[in-house]
C-alpha atoms as a PDB file:
ATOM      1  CA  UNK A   1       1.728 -35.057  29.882  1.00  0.00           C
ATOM      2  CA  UNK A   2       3.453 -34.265  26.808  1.00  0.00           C
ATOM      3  CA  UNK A   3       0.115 -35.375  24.411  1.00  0.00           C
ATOM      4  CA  UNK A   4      -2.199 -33.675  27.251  1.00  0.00           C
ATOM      5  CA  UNK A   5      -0.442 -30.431  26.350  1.00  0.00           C
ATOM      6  CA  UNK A   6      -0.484 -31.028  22.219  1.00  0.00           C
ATOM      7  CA  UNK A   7      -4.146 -31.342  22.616  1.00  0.00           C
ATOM      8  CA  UNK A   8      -4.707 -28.663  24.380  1.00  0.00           C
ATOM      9  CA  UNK A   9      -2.124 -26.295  22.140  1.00  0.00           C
ATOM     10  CA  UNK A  10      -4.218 -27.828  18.830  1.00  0.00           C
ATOM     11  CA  UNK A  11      -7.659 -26.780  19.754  1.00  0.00           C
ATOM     12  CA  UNK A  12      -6.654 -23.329  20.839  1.00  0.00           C
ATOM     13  CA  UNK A  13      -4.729 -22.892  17.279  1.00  0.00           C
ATOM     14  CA  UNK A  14      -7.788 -24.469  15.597  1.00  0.00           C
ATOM     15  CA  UNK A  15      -9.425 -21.725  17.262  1.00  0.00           C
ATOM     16  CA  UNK A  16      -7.762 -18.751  16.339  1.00  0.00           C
ATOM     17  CA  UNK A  17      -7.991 -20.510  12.721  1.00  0.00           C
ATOM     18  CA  UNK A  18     -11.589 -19.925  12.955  1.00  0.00           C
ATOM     19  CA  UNK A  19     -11.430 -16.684  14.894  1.00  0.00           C
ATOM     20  CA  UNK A  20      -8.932 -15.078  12.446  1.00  0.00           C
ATOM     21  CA  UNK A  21     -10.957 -16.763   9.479  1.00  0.00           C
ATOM     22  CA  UNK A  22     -14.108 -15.098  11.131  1.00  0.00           C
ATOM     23  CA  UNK A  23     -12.308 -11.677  10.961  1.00  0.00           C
ATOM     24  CA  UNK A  24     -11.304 -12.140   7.592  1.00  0.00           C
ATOM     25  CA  UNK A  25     -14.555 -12.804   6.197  1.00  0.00           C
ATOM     26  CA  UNK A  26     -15.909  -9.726   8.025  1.00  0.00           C
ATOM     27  CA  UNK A  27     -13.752  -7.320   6.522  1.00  0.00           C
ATOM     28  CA  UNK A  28     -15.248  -7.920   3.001  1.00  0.00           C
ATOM     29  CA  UNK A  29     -18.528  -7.163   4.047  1.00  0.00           C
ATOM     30  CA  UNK A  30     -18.819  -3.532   3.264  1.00  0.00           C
ATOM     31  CA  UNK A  31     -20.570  -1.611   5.743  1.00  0.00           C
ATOM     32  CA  UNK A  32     -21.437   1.704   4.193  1.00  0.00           C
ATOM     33  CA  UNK A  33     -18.109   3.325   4.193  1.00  0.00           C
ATOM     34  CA  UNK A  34     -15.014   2.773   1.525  1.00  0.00           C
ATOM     35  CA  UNK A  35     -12.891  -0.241   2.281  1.00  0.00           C
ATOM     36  CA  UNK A  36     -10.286  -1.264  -0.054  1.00  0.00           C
ATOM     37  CA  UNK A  37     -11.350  -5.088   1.454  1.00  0.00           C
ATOM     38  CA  UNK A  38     -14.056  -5.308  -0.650  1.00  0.00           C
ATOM     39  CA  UNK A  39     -11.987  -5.598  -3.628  1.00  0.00           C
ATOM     40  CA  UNK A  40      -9.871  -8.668  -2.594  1.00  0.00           C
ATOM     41  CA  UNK A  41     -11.547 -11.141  -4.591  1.00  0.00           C
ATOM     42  CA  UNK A  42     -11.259  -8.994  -7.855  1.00  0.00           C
ATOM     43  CA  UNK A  43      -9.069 -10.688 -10.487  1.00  0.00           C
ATOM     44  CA  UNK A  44      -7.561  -9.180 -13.521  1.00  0.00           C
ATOM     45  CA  UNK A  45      -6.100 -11.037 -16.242  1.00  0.00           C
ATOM     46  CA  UNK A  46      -2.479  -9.798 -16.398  1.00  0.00           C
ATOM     47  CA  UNK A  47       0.098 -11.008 -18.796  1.00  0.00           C
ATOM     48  CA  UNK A  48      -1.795 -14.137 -19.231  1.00  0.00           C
ATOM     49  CA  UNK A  49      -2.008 -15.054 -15.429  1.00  0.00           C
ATOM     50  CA  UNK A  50      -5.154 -14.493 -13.437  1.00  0.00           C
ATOM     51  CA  UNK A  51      -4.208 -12.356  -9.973  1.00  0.00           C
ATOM     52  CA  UNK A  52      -5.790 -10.097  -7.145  1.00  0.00           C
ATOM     53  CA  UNK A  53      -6.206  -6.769  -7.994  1.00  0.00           C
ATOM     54  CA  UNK A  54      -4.083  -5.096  -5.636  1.00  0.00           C
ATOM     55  CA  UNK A  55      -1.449  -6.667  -7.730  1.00  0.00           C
ATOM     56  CA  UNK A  56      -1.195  -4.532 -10.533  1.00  0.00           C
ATOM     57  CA  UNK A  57      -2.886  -1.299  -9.179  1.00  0.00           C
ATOM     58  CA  UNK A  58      -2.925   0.583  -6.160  1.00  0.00           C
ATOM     59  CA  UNK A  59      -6.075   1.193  -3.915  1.00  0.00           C
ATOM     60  CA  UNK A  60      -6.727   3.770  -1.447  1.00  0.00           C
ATOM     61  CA  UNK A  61      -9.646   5.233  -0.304  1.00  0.00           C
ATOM     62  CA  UNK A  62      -9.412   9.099  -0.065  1.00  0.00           C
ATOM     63  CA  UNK A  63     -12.491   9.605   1.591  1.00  0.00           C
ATOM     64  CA  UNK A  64     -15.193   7.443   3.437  1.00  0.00           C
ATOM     65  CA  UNK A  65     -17.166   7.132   0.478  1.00  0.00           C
ATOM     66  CA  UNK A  66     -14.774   6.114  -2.176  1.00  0.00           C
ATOM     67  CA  UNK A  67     -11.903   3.592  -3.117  1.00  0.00           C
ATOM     68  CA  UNK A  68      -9.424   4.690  -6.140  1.00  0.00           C
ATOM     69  CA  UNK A  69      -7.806   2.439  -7.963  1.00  0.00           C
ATOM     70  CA  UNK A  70      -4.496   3.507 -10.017  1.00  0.00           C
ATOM     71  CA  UNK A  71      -3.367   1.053 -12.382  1.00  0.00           C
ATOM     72  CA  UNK A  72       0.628   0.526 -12.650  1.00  0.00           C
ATOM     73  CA  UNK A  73       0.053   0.304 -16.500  1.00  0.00           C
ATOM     74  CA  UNK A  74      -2.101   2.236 -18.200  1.00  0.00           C
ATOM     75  CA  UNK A  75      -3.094  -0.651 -20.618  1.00  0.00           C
ATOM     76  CA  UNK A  76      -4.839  -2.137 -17.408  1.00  0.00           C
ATOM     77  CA  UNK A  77      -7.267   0.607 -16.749  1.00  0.00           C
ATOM     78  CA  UNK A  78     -10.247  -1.564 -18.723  1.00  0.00           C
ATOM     79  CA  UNK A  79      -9.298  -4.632 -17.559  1.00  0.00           C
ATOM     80  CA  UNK A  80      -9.505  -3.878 -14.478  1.00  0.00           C
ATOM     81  CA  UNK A  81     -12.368  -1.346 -14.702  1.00  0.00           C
ATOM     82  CA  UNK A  82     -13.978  -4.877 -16.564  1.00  0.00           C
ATOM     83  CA  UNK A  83     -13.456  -7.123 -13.682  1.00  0.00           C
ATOM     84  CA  UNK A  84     -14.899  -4.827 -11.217  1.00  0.00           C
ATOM     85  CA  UNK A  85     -17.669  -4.639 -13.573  1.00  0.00           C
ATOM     86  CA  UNK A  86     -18.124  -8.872 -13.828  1.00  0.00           C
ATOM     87  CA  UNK A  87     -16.988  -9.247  -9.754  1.00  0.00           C
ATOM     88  CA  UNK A  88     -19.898  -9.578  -7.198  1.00  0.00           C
ATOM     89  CA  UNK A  89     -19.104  -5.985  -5.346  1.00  0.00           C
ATOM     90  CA  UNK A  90     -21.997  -4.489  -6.737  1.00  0.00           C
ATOM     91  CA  UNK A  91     -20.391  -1.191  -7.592  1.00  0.00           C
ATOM     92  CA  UNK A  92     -20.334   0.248 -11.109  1.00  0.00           C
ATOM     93  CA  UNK A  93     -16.463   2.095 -11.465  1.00  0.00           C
ATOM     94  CA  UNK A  94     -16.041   5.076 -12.868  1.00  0.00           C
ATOM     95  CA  UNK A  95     -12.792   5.499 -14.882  1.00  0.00           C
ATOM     96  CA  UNK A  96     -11.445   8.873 -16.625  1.00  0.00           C
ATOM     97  CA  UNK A  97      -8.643   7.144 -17.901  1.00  0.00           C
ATOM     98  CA  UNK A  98      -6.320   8.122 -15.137  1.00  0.00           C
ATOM     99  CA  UNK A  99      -7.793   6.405 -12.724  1.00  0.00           C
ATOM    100  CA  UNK A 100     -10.446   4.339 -11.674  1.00  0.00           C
ATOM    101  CA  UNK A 101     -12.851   6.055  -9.251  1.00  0.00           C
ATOM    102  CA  UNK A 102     -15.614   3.496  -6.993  1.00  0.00           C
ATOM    103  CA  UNK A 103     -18.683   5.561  -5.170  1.00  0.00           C
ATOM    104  CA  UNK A 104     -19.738   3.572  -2.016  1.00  0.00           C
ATOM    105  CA  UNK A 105     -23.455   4.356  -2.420  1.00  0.00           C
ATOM    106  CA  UNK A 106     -25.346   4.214   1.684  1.00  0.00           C
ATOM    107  CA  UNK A 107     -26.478   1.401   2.580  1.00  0.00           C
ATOM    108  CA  UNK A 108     -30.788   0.862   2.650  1.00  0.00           C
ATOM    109  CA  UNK A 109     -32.351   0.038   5.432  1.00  0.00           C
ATOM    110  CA  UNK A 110     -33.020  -3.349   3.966  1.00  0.00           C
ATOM    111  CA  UNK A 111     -29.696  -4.036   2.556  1.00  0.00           C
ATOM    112  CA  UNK A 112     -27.996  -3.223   6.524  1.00  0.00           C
ATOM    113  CA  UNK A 113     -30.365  -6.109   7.346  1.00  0.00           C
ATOM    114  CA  UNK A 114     -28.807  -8.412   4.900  1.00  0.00           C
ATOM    115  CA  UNK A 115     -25.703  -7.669   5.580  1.00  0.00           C
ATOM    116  CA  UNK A 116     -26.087  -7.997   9.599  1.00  0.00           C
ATOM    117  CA  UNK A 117     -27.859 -11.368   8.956  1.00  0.00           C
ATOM    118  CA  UNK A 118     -24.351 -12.617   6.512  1.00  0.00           C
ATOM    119  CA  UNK A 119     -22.505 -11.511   9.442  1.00  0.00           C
ATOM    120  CA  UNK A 120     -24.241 -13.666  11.850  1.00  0.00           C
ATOM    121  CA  UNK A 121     -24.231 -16.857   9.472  1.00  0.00           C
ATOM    122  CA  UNK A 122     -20.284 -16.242   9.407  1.00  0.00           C
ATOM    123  CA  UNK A 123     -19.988 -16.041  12.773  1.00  0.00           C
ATOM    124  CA  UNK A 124     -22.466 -19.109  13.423  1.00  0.00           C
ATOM    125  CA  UNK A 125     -19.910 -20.987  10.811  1.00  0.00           C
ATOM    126  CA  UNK A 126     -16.816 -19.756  13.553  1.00  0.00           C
ATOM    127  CA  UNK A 127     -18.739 -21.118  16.273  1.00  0.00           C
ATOM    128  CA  UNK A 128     -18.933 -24.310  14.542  1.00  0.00           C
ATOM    129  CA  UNK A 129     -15.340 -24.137  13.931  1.00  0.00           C
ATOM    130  CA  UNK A 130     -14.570 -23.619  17.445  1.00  0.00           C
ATOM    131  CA  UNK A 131     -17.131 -26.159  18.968  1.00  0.00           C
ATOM    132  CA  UNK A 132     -15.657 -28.975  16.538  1.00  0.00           C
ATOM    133  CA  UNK A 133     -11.929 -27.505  18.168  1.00  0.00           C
ATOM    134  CA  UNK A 134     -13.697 -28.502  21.456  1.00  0.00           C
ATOM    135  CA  UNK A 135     -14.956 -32.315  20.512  1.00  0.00           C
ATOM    136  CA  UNK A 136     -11.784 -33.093  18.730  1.00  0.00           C
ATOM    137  CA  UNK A 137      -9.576 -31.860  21.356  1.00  0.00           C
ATOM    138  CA  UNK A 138     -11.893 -33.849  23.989  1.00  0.00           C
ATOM    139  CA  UNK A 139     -11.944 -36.797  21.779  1.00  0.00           C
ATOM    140  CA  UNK A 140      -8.241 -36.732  21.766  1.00  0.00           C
ATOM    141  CA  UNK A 141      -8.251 -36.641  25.539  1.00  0.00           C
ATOM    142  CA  UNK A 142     -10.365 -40.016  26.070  1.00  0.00           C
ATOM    143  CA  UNK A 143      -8.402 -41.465  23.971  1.00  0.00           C
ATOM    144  CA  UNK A 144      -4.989 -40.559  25.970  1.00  0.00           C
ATOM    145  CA  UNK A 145      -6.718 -41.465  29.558  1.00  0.00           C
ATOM    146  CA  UNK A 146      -7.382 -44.893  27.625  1.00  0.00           C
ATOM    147  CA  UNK A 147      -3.942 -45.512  26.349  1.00  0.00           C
ATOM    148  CA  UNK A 148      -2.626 -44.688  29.958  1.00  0.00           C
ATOM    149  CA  UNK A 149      -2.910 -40.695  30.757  1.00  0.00           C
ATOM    150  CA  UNK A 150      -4.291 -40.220  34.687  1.00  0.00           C
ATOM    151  CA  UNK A 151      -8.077 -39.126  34.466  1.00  0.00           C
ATOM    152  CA  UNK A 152      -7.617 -36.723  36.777  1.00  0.00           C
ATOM    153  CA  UNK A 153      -5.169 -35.521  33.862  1.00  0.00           C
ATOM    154  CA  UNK A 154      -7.786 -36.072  31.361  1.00  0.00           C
ATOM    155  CA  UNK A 155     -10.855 -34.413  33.409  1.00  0.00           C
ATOM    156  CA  UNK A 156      -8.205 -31.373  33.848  1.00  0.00           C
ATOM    157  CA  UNK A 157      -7.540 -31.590  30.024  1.00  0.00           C
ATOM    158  CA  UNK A 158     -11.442 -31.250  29.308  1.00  0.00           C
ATOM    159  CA  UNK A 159     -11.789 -28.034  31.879  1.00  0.00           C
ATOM    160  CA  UNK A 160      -8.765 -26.415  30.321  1.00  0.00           C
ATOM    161  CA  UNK A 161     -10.323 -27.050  26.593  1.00  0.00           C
ATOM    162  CA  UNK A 162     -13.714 -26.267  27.369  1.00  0.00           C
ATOM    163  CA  UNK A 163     -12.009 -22.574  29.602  1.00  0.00           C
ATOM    164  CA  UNK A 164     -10.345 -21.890  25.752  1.00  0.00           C
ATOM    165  CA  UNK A 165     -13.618 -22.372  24.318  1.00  0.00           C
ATOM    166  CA  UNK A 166     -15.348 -20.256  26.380  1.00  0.00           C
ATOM    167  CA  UNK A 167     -12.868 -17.407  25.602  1.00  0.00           C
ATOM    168  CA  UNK A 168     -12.659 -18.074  21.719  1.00  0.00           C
ATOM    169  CA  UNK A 169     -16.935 -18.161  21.851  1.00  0.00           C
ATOM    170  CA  UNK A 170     -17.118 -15.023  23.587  1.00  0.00           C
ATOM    171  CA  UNK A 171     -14.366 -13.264  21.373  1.00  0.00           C
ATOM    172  CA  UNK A 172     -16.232 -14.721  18.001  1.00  0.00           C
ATOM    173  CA  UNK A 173     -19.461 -12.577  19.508  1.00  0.00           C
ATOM    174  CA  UNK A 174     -17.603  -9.664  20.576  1.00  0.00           C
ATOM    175  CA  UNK A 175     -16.441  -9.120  16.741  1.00  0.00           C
ATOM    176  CA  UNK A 176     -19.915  -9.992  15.656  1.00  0.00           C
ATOM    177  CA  UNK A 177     -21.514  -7.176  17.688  1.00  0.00           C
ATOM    178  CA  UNK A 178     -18.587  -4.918  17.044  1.00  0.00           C
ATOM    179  CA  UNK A 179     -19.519  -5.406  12.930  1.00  0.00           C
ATOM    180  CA  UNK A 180     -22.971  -5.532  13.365  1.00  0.00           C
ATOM    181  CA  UNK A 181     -22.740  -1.978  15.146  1.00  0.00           C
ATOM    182  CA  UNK A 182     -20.718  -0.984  12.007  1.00  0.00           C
ATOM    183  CA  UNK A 183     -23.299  -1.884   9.664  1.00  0.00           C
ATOM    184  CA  UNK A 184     -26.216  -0.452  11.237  1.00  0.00           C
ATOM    185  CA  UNK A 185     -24.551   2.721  11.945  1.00  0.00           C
ATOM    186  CA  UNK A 186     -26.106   5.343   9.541  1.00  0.00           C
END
């Protein structure tokens, strides 16, 4: 009963991997308004080490339509200002040598499109995620009624798996609609 339960407890983490991965990836698509998320695949060279921006600067956003950044060392301002520059966010920064300013410009039509469309090929790669969960974890199951487990056990196994998947699926397309409605609010 004990390897019945182990399967069961491994595809529901392997689906809250892929859930909380899902979540993740969302939160660096910018929808329009400031979020410091956007920047958390900036690197800055610092002291001969490459590391994540929020690691020598602070970032806020004071309003909905900009992030700040305020370097810890004023040496840092152009490397930083640099990296933002040579990252993929798509944002020129403005920097008065104090600190380091980024305008989120609104989103076009077009572009809320694309971004809606990125959100629902992450979400289709969760789904995946979870689905594969599912086989494995029903995989592992045949495998335990063959080495001696009860099928009844097993067939309760494969209800209890597929009753997680069912909840993980539904979640996965509750935070896909939730930042779909993000982006496409104007």
């Amino acid at each position: 009963m004990s390897t019945i339960k182990n399967v069961i407890d491994q595809a529901e983490e392997k689906m809250l991997h892929s859930l909380t991965y899902l979540e993740e990836s969302l939160s660096r698509i910018r929808a329009g308004k400031a979020n410091v998320h956007i920047l958390d695949n900036v690197k800055v060279e610092y002291y001969g080490s490459i590391v994540p921006l929020s690691n020598v600067a602070t970032i806020s956003t004071p309003d909905a339509k900009t992030i700040s950044i305020l370097a810890w060392e004023k040496p840092m301002m152009k490397v930083i200002e640099k990296a933002i520059q040579d990252s993929d966010v798509g944002i020129t920064p403005e920097n008065n040598g104090e600190i380091i300013r980024l305008g989120i410009p609104p989103l076009t039509e077009e572009r809320r499109k694309q971004l809606a469309k990125q959100s629902g090929a992450e979400a289709e790669n969760a789904k995946i995620g979870i689905r594969n969960a599912r086989r494995d974890a029903i995989e592992a199951s045949k495998k335990a009624v063959k080495g001696g487990v009860s099928e009844d056990e097993g067939k309760e196994t494969e209800i209890a798996v597929q009753k997680i998947h069912d909840k993980y699926m539904k979640k996965v397309e509750e935070v896909l609609a939730a930042k779909e409605k993000e982006i496409m609010t104007v």
